[in-house]
PDB file of N, CA and C in Angstrom:
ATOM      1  N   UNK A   1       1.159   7.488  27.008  1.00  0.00           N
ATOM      2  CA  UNK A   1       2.220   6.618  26.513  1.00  0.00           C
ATOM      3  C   UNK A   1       1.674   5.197  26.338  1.00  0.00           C
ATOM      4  N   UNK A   2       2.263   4.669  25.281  1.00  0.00           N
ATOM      5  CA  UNK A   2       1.458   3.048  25.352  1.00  0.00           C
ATOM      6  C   UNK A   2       2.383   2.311  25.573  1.00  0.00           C
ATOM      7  N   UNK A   3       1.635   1.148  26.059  1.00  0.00           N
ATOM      8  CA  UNK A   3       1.884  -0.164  26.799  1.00  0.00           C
ATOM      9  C   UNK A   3       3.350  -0.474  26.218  1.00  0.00           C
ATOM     10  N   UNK A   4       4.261  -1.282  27.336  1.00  0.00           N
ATOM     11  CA  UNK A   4       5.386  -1.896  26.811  1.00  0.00           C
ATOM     12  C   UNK A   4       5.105  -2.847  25.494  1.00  0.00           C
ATOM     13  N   UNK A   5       4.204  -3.420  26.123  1.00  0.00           N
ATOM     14  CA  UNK A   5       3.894  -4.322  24.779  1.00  0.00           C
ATOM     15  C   UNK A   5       3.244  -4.028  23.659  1.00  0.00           C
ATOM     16  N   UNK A   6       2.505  -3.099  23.726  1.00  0.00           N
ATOM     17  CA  UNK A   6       2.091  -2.470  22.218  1.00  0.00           C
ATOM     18  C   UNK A   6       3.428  -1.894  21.621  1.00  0.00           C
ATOM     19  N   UNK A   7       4.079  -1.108  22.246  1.00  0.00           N
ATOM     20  CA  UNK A   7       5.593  -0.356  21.857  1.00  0.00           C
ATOM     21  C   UNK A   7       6.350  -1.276  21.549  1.00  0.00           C
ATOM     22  N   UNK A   8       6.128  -2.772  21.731  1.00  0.00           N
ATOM     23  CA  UNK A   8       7.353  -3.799  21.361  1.00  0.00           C
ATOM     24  C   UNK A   8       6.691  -4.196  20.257  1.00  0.00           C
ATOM     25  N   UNK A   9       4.921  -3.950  20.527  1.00  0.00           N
ATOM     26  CA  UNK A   9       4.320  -5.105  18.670  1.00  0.00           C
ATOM     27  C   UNK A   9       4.994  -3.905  17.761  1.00  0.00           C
ATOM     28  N   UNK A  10       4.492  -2.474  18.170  1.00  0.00           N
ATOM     29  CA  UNK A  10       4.810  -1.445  17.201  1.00  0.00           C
ATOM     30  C   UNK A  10       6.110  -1.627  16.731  1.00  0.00           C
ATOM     31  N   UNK A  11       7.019  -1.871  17.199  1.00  0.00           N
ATOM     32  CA  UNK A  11       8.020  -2.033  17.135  1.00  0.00           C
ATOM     33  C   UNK A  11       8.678  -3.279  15.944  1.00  0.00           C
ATOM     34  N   UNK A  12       8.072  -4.298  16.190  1.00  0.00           N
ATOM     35  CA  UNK A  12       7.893  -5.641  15.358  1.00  0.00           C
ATOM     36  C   UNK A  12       7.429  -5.770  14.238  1.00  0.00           C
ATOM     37  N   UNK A  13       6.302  -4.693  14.189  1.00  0.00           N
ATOM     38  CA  UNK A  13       5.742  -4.432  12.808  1.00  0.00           C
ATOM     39  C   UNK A  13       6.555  -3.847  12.046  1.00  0.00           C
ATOM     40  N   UNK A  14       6.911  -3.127  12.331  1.00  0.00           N
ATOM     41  CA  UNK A  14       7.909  -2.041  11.400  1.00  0.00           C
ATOM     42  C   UNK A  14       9.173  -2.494  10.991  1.00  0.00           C
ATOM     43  N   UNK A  15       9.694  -3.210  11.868  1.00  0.00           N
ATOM     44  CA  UNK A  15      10.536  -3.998  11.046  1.00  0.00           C
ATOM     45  C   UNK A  15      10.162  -5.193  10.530  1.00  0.00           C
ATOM     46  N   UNK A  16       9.402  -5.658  10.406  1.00  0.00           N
ATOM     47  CA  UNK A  16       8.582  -7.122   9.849  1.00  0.00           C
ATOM     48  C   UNK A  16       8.812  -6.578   8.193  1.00  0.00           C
ATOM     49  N   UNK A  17       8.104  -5.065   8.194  1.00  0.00           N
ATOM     50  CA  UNK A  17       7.421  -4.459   7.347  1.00  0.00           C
ATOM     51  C   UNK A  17       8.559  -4.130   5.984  1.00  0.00           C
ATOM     52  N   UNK A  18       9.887  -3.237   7.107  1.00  0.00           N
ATOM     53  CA  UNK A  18      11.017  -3.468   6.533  1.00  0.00           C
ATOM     54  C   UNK A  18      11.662  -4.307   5.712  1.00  0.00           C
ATOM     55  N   UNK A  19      11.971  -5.248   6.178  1.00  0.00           N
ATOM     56  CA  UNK A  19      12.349  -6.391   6.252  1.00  0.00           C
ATOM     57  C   UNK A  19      11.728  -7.246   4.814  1.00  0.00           C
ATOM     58  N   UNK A  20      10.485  -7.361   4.500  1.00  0.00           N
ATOM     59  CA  UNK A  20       9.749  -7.684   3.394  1.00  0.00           C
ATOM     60  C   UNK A  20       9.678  -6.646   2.810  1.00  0.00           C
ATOM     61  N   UNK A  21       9.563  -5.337   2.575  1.00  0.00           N
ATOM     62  CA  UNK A  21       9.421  -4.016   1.790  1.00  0.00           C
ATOM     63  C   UNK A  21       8.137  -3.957   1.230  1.00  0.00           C
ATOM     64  N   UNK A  22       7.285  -4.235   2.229  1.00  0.00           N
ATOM     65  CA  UNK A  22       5.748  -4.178   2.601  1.00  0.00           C
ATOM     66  C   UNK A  22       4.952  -4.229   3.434  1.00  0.00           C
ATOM     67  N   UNK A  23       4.271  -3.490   3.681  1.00  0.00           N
ATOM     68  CA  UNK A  23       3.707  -2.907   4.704  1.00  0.00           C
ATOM     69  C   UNK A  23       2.818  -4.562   5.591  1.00  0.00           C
ATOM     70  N   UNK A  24       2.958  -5.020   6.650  1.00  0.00           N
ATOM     71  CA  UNK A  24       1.841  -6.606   7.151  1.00  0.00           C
ATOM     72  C   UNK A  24       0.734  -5.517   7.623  1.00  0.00           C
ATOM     73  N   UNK A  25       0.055  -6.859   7.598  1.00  0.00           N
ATOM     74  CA  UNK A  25      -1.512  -6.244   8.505  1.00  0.00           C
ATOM     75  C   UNK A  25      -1.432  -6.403   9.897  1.00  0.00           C
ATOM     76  N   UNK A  26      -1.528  -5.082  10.525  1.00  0.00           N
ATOM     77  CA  UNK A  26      -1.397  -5.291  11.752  1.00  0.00           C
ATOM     78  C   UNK A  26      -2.428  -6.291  12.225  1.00  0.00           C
ATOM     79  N   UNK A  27      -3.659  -5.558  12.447  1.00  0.00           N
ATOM     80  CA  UNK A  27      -4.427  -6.461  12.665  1.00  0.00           C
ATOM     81  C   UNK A  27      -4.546  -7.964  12.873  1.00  0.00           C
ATOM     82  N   UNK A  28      -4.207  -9.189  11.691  1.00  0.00           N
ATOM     83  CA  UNK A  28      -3.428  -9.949  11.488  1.00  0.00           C
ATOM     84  C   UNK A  28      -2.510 -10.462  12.050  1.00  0.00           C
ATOM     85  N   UNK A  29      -1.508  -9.556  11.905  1.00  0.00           N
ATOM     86  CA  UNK A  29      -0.512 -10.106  13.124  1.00  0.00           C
ATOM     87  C   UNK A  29      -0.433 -10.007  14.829  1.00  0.00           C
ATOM     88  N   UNK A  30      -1.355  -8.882  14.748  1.00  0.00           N
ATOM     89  CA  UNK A  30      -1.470  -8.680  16.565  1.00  0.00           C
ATOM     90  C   UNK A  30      -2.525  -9.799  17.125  1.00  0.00           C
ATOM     91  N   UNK A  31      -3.250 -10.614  16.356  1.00  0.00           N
ATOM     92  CA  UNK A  31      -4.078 -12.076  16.357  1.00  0.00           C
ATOM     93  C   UNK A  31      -3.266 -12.986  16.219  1.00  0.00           C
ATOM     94  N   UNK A  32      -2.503 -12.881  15.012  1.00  0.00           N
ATOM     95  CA  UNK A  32      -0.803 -14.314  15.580  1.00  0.00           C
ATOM     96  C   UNK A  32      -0.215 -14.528  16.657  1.00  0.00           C
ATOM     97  N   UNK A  33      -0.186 -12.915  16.983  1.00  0.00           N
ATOM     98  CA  UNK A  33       0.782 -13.233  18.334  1.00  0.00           C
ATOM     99  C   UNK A  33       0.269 -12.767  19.601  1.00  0.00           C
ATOM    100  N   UNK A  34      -1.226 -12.768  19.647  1.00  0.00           N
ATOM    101  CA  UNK A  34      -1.350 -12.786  20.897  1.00  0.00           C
ATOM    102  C   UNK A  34      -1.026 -13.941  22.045  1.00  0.00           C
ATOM    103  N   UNK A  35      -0.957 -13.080  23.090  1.00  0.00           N
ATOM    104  CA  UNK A  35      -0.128 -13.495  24.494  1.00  0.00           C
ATOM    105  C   UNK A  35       1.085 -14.018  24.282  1.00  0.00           C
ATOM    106  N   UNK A  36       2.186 -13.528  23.165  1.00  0.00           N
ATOM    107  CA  UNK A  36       3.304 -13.868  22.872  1.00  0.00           C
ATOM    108  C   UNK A  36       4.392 -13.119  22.790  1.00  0.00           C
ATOM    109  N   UNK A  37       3.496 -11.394  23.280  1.00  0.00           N
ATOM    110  CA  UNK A  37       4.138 -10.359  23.217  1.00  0.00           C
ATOM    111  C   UNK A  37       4.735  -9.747  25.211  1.00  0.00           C
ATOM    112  N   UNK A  38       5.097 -10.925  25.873  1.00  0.00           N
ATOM    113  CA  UNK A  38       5.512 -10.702  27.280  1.00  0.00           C
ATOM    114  C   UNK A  38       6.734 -10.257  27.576  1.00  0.00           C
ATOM    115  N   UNK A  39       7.572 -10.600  26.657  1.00  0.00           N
ATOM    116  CA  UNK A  39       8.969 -10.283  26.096  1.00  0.00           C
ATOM    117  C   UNK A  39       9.312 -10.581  25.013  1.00  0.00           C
ATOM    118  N   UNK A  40      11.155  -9.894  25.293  1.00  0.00           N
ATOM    119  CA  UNK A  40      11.353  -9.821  23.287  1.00  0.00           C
ATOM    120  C   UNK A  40      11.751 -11.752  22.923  1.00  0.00           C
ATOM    121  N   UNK A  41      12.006 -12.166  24.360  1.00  0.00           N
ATOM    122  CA  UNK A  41      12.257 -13.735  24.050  1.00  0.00           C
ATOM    123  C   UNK A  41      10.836 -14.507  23.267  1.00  0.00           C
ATOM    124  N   UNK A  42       9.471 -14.220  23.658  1.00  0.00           N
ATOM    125  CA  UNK A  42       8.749 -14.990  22.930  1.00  0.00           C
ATOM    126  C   UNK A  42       8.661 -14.529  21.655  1.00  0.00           C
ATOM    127  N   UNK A  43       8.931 -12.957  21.657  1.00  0.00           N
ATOM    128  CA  UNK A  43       8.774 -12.416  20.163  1.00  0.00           C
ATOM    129  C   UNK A  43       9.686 -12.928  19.566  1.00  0.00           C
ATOM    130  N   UNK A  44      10.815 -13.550  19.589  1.00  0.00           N
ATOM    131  CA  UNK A  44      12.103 -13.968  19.127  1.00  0.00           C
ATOM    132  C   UNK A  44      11.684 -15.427  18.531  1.00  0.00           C
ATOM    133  N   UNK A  45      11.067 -15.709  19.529  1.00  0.00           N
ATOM    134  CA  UNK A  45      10.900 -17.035  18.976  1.00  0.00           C
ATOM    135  C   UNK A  45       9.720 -17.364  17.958  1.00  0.00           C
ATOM    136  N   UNK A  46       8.913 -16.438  17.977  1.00  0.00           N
ATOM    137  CA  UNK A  46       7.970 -15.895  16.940  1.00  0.00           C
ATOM    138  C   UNK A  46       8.447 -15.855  15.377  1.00  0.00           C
ATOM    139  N   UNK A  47       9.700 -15.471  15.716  1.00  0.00           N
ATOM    140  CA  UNK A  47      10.139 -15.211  14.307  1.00  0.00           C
ATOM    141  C   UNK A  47      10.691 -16.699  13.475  1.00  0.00           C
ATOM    142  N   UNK A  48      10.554 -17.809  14.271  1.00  0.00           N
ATOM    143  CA  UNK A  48      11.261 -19.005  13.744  1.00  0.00           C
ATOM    144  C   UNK A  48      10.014 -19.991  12.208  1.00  0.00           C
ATOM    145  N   UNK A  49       9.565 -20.876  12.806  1.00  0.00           N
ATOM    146  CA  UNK A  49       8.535 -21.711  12.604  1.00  0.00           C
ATOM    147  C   UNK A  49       7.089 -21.027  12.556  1.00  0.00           C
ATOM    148  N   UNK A  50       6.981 -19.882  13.317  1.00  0.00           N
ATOM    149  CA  UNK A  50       5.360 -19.351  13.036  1.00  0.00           C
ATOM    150  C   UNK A  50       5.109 -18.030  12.628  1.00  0.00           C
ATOM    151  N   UNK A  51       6.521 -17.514  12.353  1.00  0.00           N
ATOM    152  CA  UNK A  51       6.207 -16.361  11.817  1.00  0.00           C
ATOM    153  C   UNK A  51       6.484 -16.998   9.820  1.00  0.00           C
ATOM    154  N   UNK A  52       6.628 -17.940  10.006  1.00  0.00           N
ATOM    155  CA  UNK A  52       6.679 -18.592   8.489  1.00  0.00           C
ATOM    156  C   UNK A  52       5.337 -18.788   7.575  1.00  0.00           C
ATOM    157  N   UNK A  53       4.529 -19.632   9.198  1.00  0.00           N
ATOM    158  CA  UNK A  53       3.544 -19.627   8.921  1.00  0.00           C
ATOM    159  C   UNK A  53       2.424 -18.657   8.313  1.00  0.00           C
ATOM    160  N   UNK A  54       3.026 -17.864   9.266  1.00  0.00           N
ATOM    161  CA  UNK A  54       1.929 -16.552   9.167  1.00  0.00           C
ATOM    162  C   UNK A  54       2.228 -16.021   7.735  1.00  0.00           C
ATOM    163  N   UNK A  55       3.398 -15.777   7.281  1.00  0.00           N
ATOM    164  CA  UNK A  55       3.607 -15.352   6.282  1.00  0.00           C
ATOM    165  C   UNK A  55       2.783 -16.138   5.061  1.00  0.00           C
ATOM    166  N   UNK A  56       2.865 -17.191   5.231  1.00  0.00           N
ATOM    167  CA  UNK A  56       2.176 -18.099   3.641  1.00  0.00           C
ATOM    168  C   UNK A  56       0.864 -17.522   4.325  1.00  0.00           C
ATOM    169  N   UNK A  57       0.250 -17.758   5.204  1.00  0.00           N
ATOM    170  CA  UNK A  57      -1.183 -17.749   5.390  1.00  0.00           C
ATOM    171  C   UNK A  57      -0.957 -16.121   5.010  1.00  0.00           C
ATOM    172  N   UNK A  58      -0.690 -15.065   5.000  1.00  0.00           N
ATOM    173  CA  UNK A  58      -1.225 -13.773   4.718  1.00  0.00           C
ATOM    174  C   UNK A  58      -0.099 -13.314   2.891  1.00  0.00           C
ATOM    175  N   UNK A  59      -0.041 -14.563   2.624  1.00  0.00           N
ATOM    176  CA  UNK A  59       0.496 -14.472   0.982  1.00  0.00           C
ATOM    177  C   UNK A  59       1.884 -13.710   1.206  1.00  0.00           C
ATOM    178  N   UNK A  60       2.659 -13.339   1.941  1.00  0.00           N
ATOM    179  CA  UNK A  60       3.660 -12.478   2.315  1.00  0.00           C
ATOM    180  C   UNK A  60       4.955 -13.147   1.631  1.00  0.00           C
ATOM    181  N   UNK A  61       5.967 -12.275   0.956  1.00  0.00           N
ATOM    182  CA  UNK A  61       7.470 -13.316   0.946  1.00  0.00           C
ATOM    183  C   UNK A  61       7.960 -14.022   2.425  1.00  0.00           C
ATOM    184  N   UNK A  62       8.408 -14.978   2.262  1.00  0.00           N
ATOM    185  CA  UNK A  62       9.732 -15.426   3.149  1.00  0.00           C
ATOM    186  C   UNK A  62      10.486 -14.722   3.401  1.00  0.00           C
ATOM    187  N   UNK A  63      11.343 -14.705   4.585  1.00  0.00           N
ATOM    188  CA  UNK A  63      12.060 -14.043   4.891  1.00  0.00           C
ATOM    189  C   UNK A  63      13.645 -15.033   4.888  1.00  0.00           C
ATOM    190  N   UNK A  64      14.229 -13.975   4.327  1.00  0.00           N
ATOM    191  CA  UNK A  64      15.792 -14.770   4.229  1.00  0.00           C
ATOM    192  C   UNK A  64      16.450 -15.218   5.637  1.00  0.00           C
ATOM    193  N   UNK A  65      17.350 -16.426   5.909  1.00  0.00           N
ATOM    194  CA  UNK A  65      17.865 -16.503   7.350  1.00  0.00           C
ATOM    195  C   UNK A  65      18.689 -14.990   7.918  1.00  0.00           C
ATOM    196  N   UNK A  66      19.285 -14.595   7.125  1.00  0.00           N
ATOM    197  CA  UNK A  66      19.653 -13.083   7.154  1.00  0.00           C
ATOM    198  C   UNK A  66      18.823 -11.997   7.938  1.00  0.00           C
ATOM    199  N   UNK A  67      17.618 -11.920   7.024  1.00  0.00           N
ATOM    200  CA  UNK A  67      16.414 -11.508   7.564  1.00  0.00           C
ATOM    201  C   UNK A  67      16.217 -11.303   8.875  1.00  0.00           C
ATOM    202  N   UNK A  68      15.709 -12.432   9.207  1.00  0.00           N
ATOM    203  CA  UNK A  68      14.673 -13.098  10.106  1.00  0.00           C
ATOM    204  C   UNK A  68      16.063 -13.236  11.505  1.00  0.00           C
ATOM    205  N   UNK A  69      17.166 -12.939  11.234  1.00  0.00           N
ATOM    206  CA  UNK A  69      17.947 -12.909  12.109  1.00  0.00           C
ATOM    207  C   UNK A  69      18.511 -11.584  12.683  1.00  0.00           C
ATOM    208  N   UNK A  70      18.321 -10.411  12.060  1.00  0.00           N
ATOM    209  CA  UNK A  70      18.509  -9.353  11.644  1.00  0.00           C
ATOM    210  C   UNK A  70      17.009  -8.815  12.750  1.00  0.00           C
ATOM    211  N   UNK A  71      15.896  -9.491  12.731  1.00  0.00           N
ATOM    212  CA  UNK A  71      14.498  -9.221  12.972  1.00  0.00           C
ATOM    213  C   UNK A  71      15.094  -9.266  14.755  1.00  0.00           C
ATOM    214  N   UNK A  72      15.217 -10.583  14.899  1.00  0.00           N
ATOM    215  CA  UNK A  72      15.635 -11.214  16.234  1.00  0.00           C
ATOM    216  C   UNK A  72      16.536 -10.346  16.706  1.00  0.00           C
ATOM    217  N   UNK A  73      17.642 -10.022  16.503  1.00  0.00           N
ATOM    218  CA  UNK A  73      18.621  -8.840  17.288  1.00  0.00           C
ATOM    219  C   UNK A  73      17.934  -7.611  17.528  1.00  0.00           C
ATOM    220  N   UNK A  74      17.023  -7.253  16.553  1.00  0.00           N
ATOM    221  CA  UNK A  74      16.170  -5.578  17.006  1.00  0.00           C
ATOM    222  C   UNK A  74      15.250  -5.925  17.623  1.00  0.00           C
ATOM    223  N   UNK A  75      14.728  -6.670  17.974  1.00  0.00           N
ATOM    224  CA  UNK A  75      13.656  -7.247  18.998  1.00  0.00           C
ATOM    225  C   UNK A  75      14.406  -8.048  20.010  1.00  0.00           C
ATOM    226  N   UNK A  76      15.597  -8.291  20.180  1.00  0.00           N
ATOM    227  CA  UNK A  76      16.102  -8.151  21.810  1.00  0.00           C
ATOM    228  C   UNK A  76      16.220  -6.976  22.019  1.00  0.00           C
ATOM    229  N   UNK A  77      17.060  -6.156  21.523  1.00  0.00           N
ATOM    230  CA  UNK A  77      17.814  -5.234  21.673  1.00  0.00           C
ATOM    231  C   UNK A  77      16.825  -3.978  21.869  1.00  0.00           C
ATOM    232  N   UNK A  78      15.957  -4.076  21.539  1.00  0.00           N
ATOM    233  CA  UNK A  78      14.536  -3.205  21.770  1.00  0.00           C
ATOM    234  C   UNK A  78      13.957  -2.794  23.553  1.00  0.00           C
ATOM    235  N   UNK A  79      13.868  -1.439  24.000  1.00  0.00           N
ATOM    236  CA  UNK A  79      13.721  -1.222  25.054  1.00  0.00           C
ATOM    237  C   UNK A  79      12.773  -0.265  25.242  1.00  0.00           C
ATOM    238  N   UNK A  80      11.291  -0.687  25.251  1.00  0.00           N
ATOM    239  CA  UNK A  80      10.332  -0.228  25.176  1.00  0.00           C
ATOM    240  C   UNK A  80      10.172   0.830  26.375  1.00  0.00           C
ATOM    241  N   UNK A  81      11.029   0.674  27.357  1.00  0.00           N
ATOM    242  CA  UNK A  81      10.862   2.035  28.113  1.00  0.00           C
ATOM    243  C   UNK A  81      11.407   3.319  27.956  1.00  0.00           C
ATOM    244  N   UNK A  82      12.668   2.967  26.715  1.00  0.00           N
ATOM    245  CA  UNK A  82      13.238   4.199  25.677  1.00  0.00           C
ATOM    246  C   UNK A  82      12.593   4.725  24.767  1.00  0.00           C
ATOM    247  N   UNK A  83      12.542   6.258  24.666  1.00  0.00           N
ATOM    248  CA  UNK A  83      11.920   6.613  22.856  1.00  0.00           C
ATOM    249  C   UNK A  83      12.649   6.294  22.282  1.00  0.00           C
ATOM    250  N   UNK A  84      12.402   5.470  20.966  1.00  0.00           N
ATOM    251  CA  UNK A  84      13.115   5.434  19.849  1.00  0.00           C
ATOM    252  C   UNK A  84      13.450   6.756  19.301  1.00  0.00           C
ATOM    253  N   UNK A  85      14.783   6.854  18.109  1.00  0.00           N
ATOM    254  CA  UNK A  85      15.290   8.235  18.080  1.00  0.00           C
ATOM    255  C   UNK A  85      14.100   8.790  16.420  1.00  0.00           C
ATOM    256  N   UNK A  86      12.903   8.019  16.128  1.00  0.00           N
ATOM    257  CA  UNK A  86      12.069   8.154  15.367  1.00  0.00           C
ATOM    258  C   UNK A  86      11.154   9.304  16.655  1.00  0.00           C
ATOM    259  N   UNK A  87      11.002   8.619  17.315  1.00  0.00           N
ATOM    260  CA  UNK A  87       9.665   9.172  18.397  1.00  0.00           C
ATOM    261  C   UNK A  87      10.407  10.221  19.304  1.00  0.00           C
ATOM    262  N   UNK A  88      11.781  10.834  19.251  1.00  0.00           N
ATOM    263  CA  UNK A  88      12.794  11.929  19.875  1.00  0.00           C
ATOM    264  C   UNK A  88      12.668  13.236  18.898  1.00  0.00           C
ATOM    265  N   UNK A  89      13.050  12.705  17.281  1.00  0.00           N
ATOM    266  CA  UNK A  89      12.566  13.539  16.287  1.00  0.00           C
ATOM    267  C   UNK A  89      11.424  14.373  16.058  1.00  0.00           C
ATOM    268  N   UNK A  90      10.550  13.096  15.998  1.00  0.00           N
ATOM    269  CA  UNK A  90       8.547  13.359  15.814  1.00  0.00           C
ATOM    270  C   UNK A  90       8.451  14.755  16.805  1.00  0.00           C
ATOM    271  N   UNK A  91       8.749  14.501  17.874  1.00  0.00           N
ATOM    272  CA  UNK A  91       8.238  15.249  19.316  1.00  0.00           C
ATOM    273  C   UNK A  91       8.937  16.376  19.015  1.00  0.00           C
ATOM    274  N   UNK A  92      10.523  16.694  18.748  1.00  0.00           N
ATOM    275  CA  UNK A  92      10.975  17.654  18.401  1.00  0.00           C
ATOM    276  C   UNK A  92       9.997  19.096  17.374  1.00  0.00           C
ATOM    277  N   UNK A  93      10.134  17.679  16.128  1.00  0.00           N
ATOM    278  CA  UNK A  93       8.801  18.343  15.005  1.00  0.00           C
ATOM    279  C   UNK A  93       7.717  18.834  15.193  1.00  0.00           C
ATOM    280  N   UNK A  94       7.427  18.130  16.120  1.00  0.00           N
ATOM    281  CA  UNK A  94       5.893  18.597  16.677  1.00  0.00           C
ATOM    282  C   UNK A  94       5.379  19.871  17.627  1.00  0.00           C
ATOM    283  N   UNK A  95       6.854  19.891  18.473  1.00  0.00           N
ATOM    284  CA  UNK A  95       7.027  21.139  19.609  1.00  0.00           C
ATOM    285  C   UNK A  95       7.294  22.670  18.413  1.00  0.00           C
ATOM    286  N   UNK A  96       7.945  22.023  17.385  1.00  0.00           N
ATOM    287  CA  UNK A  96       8.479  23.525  16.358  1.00  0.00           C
ATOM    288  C   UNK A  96       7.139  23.647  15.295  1.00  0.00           C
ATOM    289  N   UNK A  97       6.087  23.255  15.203  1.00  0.00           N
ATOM    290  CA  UNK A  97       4.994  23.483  14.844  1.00  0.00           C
ATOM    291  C   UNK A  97       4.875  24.817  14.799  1.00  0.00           C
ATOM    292  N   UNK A  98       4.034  25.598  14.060  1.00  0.00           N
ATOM    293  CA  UNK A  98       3.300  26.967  14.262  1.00  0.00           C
ATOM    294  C   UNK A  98       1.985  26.720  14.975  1.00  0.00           C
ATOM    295  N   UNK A  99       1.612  27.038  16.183  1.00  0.00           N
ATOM    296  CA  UNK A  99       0.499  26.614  16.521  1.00  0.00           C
ATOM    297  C   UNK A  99      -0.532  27.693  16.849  1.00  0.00           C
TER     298      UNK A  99
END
């Protein structure tokens, strides 16, 4: 199982990704925000002033206040010691395999 905090970047990405309707570079961003991923409060605040940044620096759209507020509620509300009902499915799929 991985780390709370990888499960919260994983988590961040995908809706980042959403959110713009393009895929970010992880890579990239897991270098923005290192040591910022301790909780969803610094990730929250990530999303204000430097996730702006990051965006011009990696050519990315802006994100609407809508957005970027929308970002902030699924990254509180995010509980990395739960499977998401993506990763409840997967496992399902995976157990009904022909193996």
């Amino acid at each position: 199982m991985l780390s709370h905090e990888r499960r919260r970047f994983d988590h961040f990405a995908i809706e980042l990704s959403l959110a713009l309707g393009a895929r970010v570079p992880r890579q990239a961003l897991w270098s923005a925000l290192a040591g910022r991923l301790a909780g969803a409060r610094e990730l929250a605040r990530f999303c204000d002033a430097p996730l702006d940044d990051w965006l011009r620096s990696q050519r990315l759209g802006p994100l609407s206040a809508r957005r970027r507020a929308q970002i902030q509620r699924e990254v509180a509300r995010f509980d990395p010691a739960r499977r998401t009902p993506d990763e409840v499915i997967g496992a399902l799929f995976a157990s009904a395999e022909p193996g």
